[in-house]
N, C-alpha and C. Protein backbone atom coordinates (compact mmCIF):
# COMPACT_ATOMS: atom_id res chain seq x y z
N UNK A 1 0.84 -1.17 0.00
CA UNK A 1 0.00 0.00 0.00
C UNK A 1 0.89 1.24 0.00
N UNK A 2 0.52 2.50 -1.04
CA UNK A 2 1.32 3.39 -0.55
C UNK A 2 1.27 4.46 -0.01
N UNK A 3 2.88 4.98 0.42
CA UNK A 3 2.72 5.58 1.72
C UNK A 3 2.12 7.02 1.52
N UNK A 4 0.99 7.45 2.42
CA UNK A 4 0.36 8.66 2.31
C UNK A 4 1.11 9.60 3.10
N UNK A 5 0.71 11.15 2.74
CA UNK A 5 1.16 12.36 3.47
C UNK A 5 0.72 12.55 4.70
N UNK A 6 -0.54 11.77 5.18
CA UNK A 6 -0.90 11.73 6.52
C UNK A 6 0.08 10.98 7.01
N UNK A 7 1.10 9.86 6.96
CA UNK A 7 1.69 9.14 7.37
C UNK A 7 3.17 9.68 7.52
N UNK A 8 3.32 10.31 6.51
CA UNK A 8 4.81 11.24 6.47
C UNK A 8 4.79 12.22 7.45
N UNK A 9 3.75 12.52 7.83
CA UNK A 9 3.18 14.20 8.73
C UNK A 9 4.01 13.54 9.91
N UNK A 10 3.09 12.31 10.33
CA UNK A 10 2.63 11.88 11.31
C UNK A 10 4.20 11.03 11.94
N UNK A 11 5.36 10.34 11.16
CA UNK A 11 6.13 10.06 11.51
C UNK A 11 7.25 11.04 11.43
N UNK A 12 7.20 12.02 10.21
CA UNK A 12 8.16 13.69 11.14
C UNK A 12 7.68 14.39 11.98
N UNK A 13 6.50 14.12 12.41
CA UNK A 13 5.76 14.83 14.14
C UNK A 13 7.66 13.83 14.92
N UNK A 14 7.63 12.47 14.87
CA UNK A 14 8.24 11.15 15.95
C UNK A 14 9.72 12.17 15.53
N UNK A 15 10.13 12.17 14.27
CA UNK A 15 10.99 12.86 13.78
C UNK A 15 11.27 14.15 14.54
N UNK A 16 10.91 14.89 14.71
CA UNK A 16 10.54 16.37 15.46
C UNK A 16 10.85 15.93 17.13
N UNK A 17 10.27 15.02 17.26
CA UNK A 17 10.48 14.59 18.78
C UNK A 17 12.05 14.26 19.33
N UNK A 18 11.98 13.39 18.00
CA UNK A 18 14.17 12.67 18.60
C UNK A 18 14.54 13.88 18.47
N UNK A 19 14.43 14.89 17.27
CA UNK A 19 15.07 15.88 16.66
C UNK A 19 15.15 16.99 18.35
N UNK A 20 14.46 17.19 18.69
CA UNK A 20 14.42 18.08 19.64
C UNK A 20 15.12 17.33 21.33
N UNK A 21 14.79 15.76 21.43
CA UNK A 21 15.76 15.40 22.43
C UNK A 21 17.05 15.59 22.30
N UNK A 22 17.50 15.07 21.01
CA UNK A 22 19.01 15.21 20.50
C UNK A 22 19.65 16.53 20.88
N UNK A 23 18.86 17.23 20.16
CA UNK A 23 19.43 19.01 20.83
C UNK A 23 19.09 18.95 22.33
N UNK A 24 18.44 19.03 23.14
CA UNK A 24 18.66 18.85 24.27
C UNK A 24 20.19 17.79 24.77
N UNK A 25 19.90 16.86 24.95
CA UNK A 25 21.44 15.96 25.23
C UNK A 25 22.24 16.75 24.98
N UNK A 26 22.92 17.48 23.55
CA UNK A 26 23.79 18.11 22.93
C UNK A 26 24.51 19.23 24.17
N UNK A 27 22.87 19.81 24.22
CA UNK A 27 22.87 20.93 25.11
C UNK A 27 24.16 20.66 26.59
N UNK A 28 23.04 19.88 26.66
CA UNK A 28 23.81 19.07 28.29
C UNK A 28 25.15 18.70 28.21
N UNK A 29 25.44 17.96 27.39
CA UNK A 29 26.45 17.40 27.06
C UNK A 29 27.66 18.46 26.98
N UNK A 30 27.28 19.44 26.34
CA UNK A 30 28.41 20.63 26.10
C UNK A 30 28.89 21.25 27.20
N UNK A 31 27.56 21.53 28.10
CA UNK A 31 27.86 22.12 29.17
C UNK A 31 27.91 21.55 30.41
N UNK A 32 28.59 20.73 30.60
CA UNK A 32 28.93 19.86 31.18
C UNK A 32 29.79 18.99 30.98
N UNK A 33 31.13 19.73 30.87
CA UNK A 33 32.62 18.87 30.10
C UNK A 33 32.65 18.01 31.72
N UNK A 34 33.88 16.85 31.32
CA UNK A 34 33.87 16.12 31.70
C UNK A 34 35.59 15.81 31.03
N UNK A 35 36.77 16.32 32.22
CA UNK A 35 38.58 16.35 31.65
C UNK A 35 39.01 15.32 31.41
N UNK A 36 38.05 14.03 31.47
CA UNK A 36 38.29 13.02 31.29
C UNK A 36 37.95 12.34 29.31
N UNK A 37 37.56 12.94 29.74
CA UNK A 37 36.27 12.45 28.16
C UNK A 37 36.78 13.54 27.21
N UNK A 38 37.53 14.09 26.88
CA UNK A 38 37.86 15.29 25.67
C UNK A 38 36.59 16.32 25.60
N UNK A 39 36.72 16.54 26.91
CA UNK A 39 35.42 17.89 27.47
C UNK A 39 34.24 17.44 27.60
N UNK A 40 34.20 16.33 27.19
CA UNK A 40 32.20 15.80 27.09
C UNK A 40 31.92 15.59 28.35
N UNK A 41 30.24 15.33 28.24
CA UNK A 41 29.89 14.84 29.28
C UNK A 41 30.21 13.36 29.62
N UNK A 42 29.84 12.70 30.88
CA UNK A 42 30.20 11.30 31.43
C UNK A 42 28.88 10.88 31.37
N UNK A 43 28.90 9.65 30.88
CA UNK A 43 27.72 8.95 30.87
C UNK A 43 27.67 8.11 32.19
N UNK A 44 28.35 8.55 33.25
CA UNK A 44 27.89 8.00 34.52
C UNK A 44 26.85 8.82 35.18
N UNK A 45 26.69 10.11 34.95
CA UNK A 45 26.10 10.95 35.02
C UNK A 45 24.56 10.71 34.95
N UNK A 46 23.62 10.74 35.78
CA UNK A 46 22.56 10.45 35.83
C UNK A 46 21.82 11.19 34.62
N UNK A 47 21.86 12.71 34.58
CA UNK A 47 21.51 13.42 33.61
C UNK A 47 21.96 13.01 32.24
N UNK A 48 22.94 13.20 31.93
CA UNK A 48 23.75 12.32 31.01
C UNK A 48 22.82 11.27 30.33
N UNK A 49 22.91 10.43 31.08
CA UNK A 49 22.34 9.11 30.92
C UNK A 49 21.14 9.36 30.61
N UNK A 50 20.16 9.80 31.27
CA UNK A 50 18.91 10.39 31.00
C UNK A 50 18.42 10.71 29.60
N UNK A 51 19.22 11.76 29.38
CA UNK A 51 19.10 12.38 27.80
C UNK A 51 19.31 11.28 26.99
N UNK A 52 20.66 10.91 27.15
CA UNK A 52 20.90 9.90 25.84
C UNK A 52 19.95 8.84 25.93
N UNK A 53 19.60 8.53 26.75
CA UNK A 53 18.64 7.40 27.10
C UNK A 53 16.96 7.71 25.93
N UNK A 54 16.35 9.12 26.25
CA UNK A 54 15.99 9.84 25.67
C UNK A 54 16.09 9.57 24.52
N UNK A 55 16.87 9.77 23.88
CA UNK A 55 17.25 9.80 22.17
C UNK A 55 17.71 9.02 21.42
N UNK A 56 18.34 8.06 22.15
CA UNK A 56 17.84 6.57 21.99
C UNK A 56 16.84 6.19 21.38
N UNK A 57 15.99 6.33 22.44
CA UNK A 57 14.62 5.31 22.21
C UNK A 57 14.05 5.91 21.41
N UNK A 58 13.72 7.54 21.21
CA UNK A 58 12.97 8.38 20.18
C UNK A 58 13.45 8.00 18.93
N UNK A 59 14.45 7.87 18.89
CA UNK A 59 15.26 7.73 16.90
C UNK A 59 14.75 5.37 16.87
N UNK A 60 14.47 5.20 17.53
CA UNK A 60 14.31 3.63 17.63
C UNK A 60 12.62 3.72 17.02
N UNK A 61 11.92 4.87 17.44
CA UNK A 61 10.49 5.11 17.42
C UNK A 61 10.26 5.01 15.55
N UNK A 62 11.34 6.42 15.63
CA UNK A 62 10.79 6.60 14.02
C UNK A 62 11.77 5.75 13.31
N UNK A 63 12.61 5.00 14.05
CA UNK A 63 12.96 3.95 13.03
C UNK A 63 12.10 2.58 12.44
N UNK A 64 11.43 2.57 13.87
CA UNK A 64 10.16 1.88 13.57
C UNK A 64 8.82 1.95 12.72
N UNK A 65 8.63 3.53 12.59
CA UNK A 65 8.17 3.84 11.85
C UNK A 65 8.12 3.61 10.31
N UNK A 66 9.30 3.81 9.74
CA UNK A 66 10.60 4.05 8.81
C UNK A 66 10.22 2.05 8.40
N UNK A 67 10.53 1.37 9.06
CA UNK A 67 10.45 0.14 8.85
C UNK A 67 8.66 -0.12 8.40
N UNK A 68 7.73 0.24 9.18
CA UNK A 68 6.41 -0.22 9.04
C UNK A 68 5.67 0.37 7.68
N UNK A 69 6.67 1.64 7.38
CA UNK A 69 6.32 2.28 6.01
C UNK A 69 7.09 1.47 4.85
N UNK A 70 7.76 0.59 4.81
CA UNK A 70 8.67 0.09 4.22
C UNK A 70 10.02 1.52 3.15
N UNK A 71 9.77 2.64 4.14
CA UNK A 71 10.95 3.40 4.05
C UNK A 71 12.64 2.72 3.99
N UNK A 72 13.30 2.55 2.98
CA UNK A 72 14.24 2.63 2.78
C UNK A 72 15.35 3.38 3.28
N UNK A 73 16.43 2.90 4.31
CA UNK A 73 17.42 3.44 4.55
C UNK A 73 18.83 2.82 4.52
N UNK A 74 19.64 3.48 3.86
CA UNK A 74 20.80 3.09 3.06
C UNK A 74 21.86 3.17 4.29
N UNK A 75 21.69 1.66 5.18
CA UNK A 75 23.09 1.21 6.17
C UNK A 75 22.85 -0.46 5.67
N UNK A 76 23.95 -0.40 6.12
CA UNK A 76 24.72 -2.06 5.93
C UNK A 76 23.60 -2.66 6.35
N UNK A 77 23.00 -3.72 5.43
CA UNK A 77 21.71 -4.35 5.56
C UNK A 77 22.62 -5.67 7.12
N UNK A 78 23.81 -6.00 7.62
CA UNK A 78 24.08 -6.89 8.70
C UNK A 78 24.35 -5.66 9.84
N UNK A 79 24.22 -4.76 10.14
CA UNK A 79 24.79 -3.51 10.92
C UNK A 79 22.97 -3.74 11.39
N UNK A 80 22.39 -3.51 10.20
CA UNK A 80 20.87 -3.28 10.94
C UNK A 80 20.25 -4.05 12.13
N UNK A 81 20.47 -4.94 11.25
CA UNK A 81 19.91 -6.48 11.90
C UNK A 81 20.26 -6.46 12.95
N UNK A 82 21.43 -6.47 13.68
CA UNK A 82 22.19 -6.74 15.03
C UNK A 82 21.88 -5.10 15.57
N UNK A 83 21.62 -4.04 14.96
CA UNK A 83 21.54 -2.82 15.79
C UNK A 83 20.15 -3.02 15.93
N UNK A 84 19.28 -3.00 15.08
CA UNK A 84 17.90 -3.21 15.36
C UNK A 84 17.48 -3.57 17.00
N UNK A 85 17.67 -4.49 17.03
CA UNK A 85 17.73 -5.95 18.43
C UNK A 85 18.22 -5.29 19.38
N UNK A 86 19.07 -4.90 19.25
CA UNK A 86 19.95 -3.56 20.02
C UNK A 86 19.17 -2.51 20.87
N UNK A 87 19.17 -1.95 19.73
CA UNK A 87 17.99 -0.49 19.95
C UNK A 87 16.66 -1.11 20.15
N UNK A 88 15.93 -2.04 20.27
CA UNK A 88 14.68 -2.47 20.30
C UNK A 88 14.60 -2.42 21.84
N UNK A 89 15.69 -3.55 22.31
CA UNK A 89 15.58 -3.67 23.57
C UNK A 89 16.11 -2.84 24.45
N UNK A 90 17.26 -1.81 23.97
CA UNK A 90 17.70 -0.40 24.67
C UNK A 90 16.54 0.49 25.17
N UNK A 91 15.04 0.20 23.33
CA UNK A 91 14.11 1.58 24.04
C UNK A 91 13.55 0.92 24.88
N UNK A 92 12.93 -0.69 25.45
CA UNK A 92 12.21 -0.81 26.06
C UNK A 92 12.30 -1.07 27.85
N UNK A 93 14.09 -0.88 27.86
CA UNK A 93 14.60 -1.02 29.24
C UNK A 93 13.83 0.93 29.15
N UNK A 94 14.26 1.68 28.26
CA UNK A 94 14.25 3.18 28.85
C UNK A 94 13.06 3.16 29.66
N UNK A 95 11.61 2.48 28.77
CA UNK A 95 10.39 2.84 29.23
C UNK A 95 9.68 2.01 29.77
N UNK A 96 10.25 1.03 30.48
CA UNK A 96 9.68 0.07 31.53
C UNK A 96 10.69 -0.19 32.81
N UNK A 97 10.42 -0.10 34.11
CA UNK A 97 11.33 0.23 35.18
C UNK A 97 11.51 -0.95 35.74
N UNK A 98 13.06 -1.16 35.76
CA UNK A 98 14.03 -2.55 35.97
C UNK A 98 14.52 -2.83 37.08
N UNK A 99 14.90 -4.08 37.93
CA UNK A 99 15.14 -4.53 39.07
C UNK A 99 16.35 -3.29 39.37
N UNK A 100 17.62 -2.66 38.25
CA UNK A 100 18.82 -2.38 38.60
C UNK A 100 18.66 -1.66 37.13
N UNK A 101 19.51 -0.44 37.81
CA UNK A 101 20.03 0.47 36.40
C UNK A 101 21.38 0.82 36.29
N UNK A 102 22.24 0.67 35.55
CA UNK A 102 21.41 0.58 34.08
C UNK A 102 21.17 -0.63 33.68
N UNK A 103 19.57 -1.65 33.42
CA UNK A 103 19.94 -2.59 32.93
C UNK A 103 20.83 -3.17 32.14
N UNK A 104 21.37 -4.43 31.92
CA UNK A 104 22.08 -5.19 31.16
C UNK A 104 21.78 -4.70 29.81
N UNK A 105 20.67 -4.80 29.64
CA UNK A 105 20.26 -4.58 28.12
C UNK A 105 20.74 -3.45 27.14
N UNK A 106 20.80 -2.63 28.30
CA UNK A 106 20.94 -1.18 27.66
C UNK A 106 22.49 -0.82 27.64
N UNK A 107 23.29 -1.64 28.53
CA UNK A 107 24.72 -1.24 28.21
C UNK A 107 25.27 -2.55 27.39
N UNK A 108 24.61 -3.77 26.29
CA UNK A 108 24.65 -4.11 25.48
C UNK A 108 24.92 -3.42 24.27
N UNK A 109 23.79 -2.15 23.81
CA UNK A 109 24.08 -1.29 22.57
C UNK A 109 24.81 -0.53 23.25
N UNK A 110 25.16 0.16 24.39
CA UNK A 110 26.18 1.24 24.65
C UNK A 110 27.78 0.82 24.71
N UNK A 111 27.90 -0.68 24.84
CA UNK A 111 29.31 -1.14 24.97
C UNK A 111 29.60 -1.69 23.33
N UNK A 112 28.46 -1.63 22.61
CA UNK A 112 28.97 -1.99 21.32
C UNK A 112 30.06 -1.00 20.14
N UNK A 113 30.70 -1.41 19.96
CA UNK A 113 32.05 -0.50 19.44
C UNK A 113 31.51 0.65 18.62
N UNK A 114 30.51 0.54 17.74
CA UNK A 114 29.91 2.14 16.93
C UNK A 114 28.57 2.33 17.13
N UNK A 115 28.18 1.94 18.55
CA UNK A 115 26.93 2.28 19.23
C UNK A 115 26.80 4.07 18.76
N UNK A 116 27.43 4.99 19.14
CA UNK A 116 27.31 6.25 18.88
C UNK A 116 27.58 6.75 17.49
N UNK A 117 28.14 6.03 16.49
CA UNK A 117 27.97 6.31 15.44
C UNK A 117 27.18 5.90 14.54
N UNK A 118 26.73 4.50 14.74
CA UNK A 118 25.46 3.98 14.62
C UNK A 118 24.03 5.04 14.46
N UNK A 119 23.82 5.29 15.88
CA UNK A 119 22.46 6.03 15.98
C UNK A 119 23.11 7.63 15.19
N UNK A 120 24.16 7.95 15.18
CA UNK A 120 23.72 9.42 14.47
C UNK A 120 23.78 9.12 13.02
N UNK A 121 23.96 7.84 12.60
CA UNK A 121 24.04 7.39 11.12
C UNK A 121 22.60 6.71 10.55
N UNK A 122 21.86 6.15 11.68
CA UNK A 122 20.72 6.29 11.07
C UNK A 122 19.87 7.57 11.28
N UNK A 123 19.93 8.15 12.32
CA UNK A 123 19.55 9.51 12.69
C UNK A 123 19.29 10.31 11.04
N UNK A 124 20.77 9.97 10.50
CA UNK A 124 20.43 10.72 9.20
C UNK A 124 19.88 10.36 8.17
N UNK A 125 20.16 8.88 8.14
CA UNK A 125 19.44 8.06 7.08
C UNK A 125 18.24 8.18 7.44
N UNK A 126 17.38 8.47 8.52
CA UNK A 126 16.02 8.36 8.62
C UNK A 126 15.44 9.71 8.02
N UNK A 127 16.01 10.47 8.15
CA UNK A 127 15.63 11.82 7.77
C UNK A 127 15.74 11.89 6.06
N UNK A 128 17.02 11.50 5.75
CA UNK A 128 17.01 11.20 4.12
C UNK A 128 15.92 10.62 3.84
N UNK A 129 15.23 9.55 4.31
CA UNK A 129 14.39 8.42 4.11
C UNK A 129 12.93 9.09 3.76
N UNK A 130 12.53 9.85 5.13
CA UNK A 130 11.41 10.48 5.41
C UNK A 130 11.07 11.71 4.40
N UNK A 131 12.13 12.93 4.54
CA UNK A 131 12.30 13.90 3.23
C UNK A 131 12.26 13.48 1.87
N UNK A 132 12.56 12.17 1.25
CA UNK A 132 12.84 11.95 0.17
C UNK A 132 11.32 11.35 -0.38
N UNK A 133 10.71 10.45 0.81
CA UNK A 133 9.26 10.04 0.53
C UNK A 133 8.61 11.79 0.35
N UNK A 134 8.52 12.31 1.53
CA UNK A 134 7.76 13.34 1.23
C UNK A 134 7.64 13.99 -0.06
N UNK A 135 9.23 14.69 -0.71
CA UNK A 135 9.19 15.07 -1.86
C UNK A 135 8.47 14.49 -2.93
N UNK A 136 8.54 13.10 -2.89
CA UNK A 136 7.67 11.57 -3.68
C UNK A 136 6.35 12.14 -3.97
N UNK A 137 5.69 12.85 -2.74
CA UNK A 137 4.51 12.75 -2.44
C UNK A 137 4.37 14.32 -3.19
N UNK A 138 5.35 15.54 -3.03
CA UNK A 138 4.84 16.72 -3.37
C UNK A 138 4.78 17.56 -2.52
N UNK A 139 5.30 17.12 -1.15
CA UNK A 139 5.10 17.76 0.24
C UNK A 139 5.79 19.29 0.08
N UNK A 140 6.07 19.77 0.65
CA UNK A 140 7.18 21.35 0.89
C UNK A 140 7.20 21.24 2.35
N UNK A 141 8.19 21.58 3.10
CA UNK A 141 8.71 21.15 4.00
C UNK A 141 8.34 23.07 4.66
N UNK A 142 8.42 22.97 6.22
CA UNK A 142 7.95 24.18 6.79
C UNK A 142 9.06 25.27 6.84
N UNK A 143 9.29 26.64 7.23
CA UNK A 143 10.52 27.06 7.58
C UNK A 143 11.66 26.57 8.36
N UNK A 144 11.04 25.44 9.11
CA UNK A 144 12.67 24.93 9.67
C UNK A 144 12.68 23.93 9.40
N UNK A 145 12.35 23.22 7.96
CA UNK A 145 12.85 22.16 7.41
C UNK A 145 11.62 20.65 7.65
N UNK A 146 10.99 20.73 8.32
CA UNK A 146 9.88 19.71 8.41
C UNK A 146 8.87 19.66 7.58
N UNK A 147 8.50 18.49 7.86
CA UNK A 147 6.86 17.75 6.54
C UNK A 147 5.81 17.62 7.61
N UNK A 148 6.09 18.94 7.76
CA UNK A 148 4.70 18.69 9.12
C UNK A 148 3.19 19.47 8.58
């Protein structure tokens, strides 16, 4: 079936959401060096943790999305597979409360070697993905860049 503009709206609304945690974390993250980490923040850091935790699970949302639309995004079809599983069970430690934190689960995708380059690589591929359907469709995107 194909994908409608109500559906594009409706998954750059999810889009809009990571988009705006991400800048938050960022936020935090900056201001809050850490002489250990090449100024960053520490992800021992409750806050820290929080955010990214955050933006995580939001970019897992509209990746889900992205998948149920049969949206196309251009990463290593074996990177997915094993990040997928990853991030599936990362968002659902965020939003269901566990004997011990940080669950196991969740420092599974965080100890994985391009866990952080991972999510800002589909981060972008989802957005390529989403913009490129829209255009498909005829959409025009708002002053700050959304198909909302």
């Amino acid at each position: 079936m194909p994908v409608t503009e109500e559906q594009i709206r409706a998954l750059e609304r999810y889009r809009l959401n990571a988009t705006l945690v991400r800048q938050t974390f960022h936020a935090y993250w900056n201001a809050h060096p850490h002489p250990e980490r090449e100024g960053r923040g520490d992800p021992a850091e409750p806050e820290f943790f929080a955010w990214m935790s955050m933006w995580y699970s939001t970019v897992w949302v509209v990746w889900e999305g992205c998948i149920s639309l049969g949206l196309e995004l251009n990463l290593r079809p074996e990177l997915q597979e094993q990040y997928r599983r990853l991030l599936f069970d990362f968002r659902n430690k965020t939003f269901h409360a566990q004997r011990a934190f940080p669950p196991p689960a969740m420092m599974r995708y965080i100890e994985q070697e391009h866990s952080v380059s991972w999510v800002y690589a589909l981060t972008s591929e989802i957005t390529i993905a989403i913009h490129a359907e829209a255009r498909a469709l005829g959409m025009t995107p708002n002053d700050d860049g959304f198909y909302l």
